[in-house]
PDB file of N, CA and C in Angstrom:
ATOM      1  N   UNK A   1     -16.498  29.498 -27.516  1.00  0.00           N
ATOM      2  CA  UNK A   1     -15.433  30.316 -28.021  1.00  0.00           C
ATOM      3  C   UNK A   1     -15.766  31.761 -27.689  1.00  0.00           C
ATOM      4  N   UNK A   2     -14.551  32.710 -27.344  1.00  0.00           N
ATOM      5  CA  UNK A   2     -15.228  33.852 -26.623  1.00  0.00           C
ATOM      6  C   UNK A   2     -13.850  34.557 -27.366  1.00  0.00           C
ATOM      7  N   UNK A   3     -14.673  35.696 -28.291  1.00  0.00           N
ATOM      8  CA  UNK A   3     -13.613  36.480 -28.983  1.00  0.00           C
ATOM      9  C   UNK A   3     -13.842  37.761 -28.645  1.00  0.00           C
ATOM     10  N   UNK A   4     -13.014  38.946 -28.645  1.00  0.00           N
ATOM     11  CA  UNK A   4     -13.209  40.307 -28.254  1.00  0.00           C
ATOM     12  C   UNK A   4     -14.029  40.941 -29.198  1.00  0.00           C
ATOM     13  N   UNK A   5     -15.017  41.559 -28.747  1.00  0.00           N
ATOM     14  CA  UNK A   5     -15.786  42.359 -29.477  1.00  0.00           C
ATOM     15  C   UNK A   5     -17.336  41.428 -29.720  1.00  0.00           C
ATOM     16  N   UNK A   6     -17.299  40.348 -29.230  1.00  0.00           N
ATOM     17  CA  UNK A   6     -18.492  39.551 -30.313  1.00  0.00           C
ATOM     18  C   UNK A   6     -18.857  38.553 -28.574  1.00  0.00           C
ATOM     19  N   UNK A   7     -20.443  37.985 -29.288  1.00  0.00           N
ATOM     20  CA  UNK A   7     -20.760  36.970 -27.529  1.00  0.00           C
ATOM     21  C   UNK A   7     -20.061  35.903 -27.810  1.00  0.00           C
ATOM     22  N   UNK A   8     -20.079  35.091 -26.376  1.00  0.00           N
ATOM     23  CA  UNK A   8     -19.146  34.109 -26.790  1.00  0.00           C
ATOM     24  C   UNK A   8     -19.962  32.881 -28.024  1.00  0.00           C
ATOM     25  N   UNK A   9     -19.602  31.913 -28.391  1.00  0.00           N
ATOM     26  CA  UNK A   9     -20.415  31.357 -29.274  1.00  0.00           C
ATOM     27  C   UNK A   9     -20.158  29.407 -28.985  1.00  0.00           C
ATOM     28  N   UNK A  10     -20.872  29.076 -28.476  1.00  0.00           N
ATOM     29  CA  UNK A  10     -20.890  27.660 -28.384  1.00  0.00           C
ATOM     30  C   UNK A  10     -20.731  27.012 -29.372  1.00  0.00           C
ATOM     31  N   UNK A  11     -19.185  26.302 -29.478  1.00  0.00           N
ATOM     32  CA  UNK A  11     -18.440  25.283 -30.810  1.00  0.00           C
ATOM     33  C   UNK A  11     -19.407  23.795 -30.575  1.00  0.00           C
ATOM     34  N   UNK A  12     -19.113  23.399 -29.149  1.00  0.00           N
ATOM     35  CA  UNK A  12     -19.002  21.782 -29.125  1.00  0.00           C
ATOM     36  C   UNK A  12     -19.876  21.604 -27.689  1.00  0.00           C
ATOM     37  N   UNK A  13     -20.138  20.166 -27.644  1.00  0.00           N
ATOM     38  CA  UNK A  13     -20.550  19.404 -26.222  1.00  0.00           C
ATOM     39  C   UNK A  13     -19.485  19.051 -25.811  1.00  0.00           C
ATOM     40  N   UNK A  14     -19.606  18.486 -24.399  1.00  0.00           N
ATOM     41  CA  UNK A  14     -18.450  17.355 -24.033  1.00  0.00           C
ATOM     42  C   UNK A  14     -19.783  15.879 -24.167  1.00  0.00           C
ATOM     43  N   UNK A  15     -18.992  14.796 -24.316  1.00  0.00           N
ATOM     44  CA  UNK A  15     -19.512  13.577 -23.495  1.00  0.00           C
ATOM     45  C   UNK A  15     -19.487  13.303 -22.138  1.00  0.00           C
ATOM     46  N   UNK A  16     -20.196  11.802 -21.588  1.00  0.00           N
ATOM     47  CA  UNK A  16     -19.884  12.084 -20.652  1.00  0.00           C
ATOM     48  C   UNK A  16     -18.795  12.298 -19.533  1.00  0.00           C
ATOM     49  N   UNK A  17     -17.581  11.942 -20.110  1.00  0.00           N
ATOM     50  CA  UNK A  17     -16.090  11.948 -19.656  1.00  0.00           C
ATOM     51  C   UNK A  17     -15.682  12.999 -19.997  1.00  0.00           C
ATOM     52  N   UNK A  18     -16.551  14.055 -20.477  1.00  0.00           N
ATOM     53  CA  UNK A  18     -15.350  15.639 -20.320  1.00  0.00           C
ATOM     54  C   UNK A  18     -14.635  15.628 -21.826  1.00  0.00           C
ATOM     55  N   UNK A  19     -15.018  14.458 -22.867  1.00  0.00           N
ATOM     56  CA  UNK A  19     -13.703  14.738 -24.018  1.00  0.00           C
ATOM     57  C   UNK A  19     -15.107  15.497 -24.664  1.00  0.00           C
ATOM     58  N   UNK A  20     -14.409  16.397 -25.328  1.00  0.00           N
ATOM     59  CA  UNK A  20     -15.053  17.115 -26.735  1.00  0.00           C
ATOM     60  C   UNK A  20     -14.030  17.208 -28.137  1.00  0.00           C
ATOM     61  N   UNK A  21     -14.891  17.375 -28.727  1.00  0.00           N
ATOM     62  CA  UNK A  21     -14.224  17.748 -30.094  1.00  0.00           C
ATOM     63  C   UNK A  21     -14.517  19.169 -31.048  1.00  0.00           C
ATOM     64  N   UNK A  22     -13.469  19.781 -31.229  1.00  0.00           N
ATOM     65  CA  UNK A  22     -13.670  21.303 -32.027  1.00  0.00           C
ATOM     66  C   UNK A  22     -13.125  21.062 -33.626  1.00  0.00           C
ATOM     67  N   UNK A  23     -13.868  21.605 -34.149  1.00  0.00           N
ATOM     68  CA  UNK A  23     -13.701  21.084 -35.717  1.00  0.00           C
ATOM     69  C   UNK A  23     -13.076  22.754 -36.038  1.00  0.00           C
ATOM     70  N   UNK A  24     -11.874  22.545 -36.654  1.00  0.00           N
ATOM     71  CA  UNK A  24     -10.910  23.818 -36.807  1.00  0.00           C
ATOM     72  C   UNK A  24     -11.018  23.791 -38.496  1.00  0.00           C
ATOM     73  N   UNK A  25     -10.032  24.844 -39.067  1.00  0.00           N
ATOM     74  CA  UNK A  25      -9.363  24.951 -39.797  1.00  0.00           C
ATOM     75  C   UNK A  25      -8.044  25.775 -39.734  1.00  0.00           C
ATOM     76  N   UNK A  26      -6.813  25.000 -39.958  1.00  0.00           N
ATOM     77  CA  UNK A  26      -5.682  25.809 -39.425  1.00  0.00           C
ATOM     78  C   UNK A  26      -4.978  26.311 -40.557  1.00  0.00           C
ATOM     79  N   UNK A  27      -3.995  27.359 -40.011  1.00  0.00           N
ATOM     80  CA  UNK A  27      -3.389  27.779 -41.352  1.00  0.00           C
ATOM     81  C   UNK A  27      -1.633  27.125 -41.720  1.00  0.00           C
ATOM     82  N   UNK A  28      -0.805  27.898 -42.227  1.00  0.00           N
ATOM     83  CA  UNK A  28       0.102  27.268 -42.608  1.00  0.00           C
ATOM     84  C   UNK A  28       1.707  26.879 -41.615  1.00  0.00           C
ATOM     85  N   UNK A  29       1.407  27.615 -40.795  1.00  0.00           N
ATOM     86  CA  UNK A  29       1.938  27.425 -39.581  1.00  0.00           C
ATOM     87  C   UNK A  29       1.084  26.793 -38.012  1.00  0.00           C
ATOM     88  N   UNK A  30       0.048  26.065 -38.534  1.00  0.00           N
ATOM     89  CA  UNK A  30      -0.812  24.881 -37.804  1.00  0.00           C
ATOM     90  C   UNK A  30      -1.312  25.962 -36.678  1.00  0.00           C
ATOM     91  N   UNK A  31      -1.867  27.039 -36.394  1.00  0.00           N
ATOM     92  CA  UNK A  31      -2.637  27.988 -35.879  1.00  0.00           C
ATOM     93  C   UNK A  31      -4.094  27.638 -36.211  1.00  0.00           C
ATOM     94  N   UNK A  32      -4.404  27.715 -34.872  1.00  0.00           N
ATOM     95  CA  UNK A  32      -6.188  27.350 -35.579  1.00  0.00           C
ATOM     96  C   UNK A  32      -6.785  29.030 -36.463  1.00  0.00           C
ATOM     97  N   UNK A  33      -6.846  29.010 -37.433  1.00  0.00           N
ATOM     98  CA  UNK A  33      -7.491  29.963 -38.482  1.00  0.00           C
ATOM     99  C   UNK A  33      -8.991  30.323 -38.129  1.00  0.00           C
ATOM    100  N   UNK A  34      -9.521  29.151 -37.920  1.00  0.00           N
ATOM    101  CA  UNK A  34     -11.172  29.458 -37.378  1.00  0.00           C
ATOM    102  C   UNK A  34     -11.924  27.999 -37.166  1.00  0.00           C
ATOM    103  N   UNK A  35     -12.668  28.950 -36.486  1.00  0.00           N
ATOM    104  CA  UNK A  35     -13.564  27.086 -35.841  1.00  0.00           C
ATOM    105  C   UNK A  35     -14.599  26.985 -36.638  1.00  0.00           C
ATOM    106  N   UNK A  36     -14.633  25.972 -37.190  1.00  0.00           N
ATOM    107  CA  UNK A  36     -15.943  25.693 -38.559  1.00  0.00           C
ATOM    108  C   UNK A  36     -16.959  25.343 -37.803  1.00  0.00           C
ATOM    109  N   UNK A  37     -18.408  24.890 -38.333  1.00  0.00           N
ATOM    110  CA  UNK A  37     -19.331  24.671 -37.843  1.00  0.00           C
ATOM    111  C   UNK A  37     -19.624  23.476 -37.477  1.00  0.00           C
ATOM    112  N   UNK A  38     -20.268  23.062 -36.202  1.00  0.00           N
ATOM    113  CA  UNK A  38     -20.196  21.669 -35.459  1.00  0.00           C
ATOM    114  C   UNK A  38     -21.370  20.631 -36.315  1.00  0.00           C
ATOM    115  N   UNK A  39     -22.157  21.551 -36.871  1.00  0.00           N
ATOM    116  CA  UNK A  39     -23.284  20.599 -37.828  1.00  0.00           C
ATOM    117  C   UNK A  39     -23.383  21.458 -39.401  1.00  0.00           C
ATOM    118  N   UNK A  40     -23.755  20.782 -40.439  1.00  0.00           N
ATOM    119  CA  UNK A  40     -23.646  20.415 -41.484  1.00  0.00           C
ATOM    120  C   UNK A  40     -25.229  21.760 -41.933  1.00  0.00           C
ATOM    121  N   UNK A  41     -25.648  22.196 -40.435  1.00  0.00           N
ATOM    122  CA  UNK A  41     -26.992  22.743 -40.609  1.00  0.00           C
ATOM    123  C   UNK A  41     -26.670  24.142 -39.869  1.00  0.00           C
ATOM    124  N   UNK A  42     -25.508  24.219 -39.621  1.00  0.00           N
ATOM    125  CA  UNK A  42     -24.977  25.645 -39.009  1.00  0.00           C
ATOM    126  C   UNK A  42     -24.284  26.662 -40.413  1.00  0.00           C
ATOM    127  N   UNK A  43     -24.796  27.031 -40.840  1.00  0.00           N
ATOM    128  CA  UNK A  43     -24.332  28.026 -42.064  1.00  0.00           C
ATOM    129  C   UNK A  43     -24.195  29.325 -41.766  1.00  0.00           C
ATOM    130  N   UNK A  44     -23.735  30.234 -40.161  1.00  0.00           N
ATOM    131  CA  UNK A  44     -23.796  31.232 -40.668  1.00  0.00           C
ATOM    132  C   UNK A  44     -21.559  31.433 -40.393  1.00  0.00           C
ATOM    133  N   UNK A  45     -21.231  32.925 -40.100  1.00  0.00           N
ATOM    134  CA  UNK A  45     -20.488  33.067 -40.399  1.00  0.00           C
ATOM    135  C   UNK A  45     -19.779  32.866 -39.377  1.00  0.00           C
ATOM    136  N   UNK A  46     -18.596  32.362 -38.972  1.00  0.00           N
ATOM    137  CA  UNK A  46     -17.931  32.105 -37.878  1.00  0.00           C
ATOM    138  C   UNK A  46     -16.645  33.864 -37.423  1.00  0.00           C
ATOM    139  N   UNK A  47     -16.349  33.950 -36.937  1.00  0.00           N
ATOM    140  CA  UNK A  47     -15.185  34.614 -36.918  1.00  0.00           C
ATOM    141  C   UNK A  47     -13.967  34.255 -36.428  1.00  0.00           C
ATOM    142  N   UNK A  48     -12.452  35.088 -37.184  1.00  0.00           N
ATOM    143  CA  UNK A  48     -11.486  34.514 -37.780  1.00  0.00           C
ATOM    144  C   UNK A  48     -11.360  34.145 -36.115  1.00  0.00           C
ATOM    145  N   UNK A  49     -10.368  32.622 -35.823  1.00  0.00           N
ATOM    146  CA  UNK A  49     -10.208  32.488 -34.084  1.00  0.00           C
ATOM    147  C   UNK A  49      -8.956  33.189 -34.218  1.00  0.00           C
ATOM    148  N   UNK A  50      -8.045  33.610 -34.477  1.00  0.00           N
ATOM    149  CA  UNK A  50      -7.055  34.339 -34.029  1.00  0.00           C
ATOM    150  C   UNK A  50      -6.931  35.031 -33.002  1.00  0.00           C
ATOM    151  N   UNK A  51      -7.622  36.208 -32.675  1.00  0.00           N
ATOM    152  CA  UNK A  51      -7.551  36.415 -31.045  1.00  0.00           C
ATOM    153  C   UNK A  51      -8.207  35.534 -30.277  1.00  0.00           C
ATOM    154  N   UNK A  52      -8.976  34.558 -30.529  1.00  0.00           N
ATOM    155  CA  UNK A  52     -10.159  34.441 -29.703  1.00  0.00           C
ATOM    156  C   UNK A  52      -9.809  33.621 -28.558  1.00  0.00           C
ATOM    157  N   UNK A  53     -10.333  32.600 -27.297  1.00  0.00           N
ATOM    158  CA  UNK A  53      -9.843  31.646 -26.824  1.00  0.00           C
ATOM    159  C   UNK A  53     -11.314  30.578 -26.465  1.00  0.00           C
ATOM    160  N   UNK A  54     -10.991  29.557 -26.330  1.00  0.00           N
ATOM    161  CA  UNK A  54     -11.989  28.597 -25.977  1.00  0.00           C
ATOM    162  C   UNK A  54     -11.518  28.428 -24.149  1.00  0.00           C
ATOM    163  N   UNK A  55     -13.086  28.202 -24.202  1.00  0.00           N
ATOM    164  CA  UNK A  55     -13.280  27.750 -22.329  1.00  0.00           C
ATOM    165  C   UNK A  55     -14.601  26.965 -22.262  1.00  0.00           C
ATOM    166  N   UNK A  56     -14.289  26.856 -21.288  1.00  0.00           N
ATOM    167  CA  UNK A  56     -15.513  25.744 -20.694  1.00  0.00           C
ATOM    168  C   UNK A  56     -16.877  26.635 -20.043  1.00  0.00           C
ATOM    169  N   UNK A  57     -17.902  25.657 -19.889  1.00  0.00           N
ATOM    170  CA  UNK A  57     -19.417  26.688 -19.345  1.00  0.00           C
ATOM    171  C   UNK A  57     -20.364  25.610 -18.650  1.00  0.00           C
ATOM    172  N   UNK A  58     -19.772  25.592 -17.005  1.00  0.00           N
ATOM    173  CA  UNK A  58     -20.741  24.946 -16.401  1.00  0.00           C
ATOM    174  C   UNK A  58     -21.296  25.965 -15.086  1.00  0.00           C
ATOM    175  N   UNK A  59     -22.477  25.918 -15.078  1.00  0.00           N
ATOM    176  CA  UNK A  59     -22.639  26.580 -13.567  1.00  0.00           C
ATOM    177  C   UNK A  59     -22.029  25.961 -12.214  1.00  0.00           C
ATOM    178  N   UNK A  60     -21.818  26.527 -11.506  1.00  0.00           N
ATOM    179  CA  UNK A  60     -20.902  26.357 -10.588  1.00  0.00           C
ATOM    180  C   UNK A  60     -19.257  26.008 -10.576  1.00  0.00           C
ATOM    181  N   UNK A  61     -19.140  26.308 -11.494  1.00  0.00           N
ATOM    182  CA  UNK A  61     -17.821  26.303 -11.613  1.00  0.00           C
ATOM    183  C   UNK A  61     -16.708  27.176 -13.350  1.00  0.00           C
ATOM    184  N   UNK A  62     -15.173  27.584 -12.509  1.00  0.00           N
ATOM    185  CA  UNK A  62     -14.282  28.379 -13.387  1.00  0.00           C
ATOM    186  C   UNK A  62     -13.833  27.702 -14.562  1.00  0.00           C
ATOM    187  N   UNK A  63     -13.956  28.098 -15.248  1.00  0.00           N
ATOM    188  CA  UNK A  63     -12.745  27.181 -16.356  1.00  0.00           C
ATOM    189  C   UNK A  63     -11.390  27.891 -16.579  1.00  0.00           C
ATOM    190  N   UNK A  64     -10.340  26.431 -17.292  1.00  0.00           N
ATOM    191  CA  UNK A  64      -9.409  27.367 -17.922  1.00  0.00           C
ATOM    192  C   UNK A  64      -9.689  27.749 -19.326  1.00  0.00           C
ATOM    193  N   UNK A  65      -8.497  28.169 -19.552  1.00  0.00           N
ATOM    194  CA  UNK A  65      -8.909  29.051 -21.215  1.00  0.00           C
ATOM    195  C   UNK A  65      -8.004  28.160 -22.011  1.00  0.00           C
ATOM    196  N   UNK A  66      -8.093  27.840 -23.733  1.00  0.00           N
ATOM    197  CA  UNK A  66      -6.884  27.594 -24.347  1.00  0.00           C
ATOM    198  C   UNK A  66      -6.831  29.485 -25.049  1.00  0.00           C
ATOM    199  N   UNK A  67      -5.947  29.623 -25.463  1.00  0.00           N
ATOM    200  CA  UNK A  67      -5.472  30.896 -25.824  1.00  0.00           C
ATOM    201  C   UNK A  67      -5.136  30.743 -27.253  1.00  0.00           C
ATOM    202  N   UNK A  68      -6.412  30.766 -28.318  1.00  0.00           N
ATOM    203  CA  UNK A  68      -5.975  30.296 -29.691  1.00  0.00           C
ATOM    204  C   UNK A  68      -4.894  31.233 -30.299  1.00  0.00           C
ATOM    205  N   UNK A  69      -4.394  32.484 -30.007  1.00  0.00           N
ATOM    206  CA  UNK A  69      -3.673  33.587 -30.842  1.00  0.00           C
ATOM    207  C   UNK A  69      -2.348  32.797 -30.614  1.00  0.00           C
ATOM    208  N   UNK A  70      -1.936  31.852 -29.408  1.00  0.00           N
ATOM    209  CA  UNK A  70      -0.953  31.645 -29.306  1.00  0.00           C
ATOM    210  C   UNK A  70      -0.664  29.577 -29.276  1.00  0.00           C
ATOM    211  N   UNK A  71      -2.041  29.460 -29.313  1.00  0.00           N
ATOM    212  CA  UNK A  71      -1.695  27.688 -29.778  1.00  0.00           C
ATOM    213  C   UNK A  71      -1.411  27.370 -30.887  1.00  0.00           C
ATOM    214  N   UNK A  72      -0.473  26.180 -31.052  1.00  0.00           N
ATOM    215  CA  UNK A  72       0.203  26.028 -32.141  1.00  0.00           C
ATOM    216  C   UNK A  72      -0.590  24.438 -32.121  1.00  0.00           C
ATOM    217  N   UNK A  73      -1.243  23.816 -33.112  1.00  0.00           N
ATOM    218  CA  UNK A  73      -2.098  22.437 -33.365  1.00  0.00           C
ATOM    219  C   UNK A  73      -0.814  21.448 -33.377  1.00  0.00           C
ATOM    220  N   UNK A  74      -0.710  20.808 -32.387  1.00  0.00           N
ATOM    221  CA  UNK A  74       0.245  19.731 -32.350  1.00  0.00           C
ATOM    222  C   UNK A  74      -0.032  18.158 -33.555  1.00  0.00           C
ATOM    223  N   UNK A  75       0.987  17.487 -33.361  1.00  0.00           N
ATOM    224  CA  UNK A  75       1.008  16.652 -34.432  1.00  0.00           C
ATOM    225  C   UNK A  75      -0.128  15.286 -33.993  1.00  0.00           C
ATOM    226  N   UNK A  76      -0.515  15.263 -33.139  1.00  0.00           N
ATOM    227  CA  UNK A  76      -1.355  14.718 -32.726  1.00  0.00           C
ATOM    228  C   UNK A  76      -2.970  15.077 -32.886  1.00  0.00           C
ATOM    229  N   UNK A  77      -3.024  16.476 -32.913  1.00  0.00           N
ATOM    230  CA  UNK A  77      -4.079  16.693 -33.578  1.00  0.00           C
ATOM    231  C   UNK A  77      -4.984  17.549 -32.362  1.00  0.00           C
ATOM    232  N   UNK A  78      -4.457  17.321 -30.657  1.00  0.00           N
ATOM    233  CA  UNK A  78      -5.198  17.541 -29.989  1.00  0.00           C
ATOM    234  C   UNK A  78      -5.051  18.396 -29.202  1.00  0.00           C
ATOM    235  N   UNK A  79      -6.326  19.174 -28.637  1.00  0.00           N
ATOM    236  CA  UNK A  79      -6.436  20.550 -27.871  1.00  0.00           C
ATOM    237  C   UNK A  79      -6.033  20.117 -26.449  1.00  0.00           C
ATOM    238  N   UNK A  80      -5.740  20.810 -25.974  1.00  0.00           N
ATOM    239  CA  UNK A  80      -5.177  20.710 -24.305  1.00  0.00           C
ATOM    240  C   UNK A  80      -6.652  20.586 -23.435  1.00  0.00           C
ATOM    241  N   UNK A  81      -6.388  19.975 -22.197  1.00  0.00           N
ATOM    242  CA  UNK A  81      -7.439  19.640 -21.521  1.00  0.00           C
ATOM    243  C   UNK A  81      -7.852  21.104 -21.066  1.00  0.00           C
ATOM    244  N   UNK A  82      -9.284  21.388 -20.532  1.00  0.00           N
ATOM    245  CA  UNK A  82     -10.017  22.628 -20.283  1.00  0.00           C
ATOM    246  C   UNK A  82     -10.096  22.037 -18.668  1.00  0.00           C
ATOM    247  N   UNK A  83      -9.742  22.678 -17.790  1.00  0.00           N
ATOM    248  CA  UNK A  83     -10.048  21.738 -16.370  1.00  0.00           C
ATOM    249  C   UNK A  83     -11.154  23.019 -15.862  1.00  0.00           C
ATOM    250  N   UNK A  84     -11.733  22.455 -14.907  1.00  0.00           N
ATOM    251  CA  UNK A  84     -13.349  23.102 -14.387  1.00  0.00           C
ATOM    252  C   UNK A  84     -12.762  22.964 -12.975  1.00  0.00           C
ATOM    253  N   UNK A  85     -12.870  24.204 -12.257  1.00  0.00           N
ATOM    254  CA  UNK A  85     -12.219  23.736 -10.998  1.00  0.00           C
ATOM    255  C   UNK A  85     -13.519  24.822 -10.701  1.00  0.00           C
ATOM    256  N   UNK A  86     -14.454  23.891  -9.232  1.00  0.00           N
ATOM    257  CA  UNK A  86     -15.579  24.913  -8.374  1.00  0.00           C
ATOM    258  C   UNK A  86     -15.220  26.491  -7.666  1.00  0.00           C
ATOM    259  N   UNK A  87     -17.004  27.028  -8.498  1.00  0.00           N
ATOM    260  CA  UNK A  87     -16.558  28.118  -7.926  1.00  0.00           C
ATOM    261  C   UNK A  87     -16.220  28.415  -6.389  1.00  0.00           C
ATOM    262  N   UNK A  88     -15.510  29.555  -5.981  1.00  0.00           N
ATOM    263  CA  UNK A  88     -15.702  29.915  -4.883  1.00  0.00           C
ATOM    264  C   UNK A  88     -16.714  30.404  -4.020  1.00  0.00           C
ATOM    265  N   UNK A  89     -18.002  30.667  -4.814  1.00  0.00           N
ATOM    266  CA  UNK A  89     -18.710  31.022  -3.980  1.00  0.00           C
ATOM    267  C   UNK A  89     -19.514  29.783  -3.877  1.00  0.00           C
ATOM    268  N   UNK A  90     -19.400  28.771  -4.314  1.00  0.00           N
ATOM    269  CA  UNK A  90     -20.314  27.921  -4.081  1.00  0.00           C
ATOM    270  C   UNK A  90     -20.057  26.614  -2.941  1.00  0.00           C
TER     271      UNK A  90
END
């Protein structure tokens, strides 16, 4: 998760098929509010996701972004795919 002003902060893994899971809390118009902590042993403070956006982090290659200020949590429950397309210089 990579918010303005702050480093970015690693939510989740993928498996080996690329699915991950982000543990949210949304607000009353289904906006993700903030990304809670991925273990039960992560206690410090998260910040609010409202501007923020999630992306992907592999070497050699771009990710896309989801754009949390403007995703709305569908009824399904699920985040849009993050696709990894190689860098160009590589």
């Amino acid at each position: 998760m990579s918010c303005p002003g702050a480093a970015p902060v690693r939510q989740t893994t993928t498996n080996k098929k690329g699915g991950y899971f982000l543990k949210v809390e949304r607000d009353e118009f289904n906006h993700v509010a903030r990304a809670l902590p991925s273990t039960s042993m992560d206690v410090n403070d998260q910040p609010m996701a409202g501007s923020c956006r999630l992306i992907a982090v592999l070497a050699g290659y771009q990710s896309s972004e989801i754009n949390l200020n403007t995703f709305t949590i569908g009824k399904d429950l699920k985040l849009p795919e993050l696709i990894l397309t190689p860098d160009a210089k590589h």
